[in-house]
N, C-alpha and C. Protein backbone atom coordinates (compact mmCIF):
# COMPACT_ATOMS: atom_id res chain seq x y z
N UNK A 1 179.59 78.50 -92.33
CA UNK A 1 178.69 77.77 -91.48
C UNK A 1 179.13 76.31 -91.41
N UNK A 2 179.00 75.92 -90.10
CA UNK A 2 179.42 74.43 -89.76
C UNK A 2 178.38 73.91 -89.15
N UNK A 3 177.65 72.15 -89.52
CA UNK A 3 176.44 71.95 -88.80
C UNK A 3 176.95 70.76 -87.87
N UNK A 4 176.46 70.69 -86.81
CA UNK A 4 176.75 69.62 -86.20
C UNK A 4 175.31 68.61 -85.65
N UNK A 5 175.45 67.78 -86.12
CA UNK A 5 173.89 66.85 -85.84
C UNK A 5 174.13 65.44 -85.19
N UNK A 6 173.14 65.29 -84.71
CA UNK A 6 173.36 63.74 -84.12
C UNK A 6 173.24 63.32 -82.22
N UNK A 7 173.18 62.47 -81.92
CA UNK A 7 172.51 61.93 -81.02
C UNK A 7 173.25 62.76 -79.27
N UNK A 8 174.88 62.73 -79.77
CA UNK A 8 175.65 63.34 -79.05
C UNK A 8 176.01 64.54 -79.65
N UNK A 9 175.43 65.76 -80.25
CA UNK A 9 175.87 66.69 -80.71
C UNK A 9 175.94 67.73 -79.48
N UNK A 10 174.69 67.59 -78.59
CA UNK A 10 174.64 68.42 -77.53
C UNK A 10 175.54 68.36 -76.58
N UNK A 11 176.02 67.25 -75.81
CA UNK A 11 177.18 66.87 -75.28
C UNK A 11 179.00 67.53 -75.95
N UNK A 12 178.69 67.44 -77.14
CA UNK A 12 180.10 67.84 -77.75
C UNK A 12 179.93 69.45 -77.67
N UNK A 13 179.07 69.92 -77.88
CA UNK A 13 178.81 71.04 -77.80
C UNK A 13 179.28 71.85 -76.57
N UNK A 14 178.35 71.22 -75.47
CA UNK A 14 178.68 71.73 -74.23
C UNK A 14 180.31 71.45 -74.08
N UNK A 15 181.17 71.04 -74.13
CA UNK A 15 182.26 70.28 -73.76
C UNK A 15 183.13 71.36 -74.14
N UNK A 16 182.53 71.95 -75.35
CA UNK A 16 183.51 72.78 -76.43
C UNK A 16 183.17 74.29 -76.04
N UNK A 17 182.58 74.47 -75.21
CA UNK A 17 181.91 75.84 -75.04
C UNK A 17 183.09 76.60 -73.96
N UNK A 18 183.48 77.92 -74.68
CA UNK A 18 184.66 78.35 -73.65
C UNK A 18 183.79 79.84 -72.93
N UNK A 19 182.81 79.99 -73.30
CA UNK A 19 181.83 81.11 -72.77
C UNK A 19 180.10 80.73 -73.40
N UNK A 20 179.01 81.29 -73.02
CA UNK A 20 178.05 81.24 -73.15
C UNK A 20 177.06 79.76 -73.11
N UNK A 21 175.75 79.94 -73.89
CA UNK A 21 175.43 78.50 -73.47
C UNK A 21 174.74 78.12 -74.33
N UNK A 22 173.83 76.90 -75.11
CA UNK A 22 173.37 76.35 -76.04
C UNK A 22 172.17 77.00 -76.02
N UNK A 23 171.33 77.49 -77.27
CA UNK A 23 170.02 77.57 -77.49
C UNK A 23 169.45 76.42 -77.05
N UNK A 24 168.41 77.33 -76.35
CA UNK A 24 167.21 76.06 -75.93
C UNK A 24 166.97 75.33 -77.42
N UNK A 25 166.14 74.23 -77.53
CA UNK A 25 165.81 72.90 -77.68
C UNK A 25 164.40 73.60 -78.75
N UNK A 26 164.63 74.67 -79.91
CA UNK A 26 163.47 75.48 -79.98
C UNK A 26 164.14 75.89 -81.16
N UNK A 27 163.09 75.60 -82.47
CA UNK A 27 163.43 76.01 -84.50
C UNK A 27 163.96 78.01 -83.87
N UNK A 28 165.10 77.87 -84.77
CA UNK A 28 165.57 79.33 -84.35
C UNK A 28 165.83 79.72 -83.68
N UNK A 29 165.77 78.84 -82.33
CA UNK A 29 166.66 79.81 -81.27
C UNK A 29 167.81 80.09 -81.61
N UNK A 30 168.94 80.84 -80.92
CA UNK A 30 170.40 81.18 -81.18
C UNK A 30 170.82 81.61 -79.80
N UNK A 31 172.16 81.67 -80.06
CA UNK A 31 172.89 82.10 -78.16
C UNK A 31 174.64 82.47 -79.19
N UNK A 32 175.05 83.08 -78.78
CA UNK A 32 176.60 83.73 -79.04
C UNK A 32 177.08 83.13 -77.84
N UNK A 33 178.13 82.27 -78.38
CA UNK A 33 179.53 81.78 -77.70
C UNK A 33 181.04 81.89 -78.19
N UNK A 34 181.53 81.00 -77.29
CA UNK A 34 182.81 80.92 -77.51
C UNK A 34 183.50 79.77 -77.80
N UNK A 35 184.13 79.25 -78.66
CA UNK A 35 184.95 78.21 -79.00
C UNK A 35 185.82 78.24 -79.76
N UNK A 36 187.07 77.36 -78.83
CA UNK A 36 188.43 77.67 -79.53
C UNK A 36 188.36 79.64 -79.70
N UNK A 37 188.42 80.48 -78.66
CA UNK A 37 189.07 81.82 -79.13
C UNK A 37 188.02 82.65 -79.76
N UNK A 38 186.67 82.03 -80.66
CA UNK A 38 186.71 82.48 -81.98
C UNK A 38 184.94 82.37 -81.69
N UNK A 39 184.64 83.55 -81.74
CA UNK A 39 183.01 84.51 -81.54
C UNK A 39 181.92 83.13 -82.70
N UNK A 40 180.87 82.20 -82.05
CA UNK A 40 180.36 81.95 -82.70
C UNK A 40 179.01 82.41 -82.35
N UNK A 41 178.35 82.11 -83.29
CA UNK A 41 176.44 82.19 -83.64
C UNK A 41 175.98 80.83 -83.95
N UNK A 42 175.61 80.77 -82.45
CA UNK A 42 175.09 78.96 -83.03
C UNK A 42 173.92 79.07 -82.50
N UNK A 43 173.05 78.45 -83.84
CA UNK A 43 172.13 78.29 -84.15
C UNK A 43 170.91 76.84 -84.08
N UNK A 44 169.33 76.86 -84.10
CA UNK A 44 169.04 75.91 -84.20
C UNK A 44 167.99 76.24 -85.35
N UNK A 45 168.57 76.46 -86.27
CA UNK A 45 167.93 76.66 -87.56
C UNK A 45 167.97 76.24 -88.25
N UNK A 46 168.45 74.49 -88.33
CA UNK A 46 168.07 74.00 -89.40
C UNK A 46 166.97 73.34 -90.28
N UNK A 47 166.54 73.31 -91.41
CA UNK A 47 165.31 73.41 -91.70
C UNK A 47 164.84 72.00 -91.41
N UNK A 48 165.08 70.89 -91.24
CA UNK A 48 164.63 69.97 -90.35
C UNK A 48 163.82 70.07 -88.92
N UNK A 49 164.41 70.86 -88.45
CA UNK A 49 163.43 71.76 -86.69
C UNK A 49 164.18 70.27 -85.79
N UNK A 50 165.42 69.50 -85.91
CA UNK A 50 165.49 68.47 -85.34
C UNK A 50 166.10 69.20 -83.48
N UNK A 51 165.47 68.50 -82.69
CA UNK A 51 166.20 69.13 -81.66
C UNK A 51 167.64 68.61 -81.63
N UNK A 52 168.17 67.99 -82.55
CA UNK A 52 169.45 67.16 -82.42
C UNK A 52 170.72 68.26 -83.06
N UNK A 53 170.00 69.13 -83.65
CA UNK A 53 171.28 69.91 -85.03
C UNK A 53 171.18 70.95 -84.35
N UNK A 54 172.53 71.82 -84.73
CA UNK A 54 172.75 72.38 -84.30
C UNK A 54 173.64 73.72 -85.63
N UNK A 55 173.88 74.64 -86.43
CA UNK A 55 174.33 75.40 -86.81
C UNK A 55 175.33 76.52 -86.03
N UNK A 56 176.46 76.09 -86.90
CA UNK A 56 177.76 77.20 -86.11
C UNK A 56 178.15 78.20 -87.13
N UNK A 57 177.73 79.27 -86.48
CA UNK A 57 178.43 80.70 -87.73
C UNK A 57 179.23 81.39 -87.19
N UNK A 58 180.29 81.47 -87.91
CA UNK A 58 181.64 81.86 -87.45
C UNK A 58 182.15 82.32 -88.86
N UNK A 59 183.68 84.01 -88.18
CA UNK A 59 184.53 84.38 -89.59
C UNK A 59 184.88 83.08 -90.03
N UNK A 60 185.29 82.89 -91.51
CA UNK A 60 186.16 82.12 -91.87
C UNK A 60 187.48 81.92 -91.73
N UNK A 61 188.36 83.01 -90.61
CA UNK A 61 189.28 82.65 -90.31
C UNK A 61 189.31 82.05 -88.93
N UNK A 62 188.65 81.79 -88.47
CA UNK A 62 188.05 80.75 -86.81
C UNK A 62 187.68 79.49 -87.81
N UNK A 63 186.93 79.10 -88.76
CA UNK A 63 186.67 77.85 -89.11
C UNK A 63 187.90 76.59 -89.09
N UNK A 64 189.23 76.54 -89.66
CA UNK A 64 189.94 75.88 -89.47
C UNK A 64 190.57 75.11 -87.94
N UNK A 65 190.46 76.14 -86.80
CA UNK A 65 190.83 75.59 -85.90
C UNK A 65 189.59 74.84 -85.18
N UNK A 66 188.06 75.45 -85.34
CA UNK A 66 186.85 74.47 -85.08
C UNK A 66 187.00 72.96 -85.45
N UNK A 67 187.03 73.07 -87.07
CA UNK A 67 187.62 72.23 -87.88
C UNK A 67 188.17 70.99 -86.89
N UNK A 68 189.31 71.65 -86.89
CA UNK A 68 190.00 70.36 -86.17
C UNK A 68 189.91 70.08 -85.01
N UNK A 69 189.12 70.44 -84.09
CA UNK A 69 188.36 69.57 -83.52
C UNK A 69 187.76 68.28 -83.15
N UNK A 70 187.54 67.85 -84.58
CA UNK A 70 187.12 66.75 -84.56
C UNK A 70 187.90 65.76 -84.95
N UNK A 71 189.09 66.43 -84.70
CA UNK A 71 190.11 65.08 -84.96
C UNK A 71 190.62 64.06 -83.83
């Protein structure tokens, strides 16, 4: 699991999306996408309920190229 939070998280999000679309703005929603190749489960489950965070579940062999991403 990878979390991504913050003011522009939604923006990076969308940007990075190679299929599907963001959970609504709602504790627990979820939506299956695509980024970088590699099947995620992203989530808005973090126990904060912030509409800002965001949770990415993905194999651990897709995590490294997410990863770098943010370089």
């Amino acid at each position: 699991m990878l979390s991504l939070q913050g003011p522009l998280s939604r923006e990076i999000l969308n940007a990075l999306l190679e299929t599907g679309t963001l959970p609504e703005p709602k504790r627990n929603e979820l939506s299956n996408v695509t980024i970088v190749g590699t099947e995620v489960l992203l989530s808005r489950s973090g126990y904060t309920g912030e509409p800002l965070c965001f949770e990415l579940f993905l194999a651990s062999e897709g995590a490294p190229a997410l990863w770098d991403l943010s370089r």
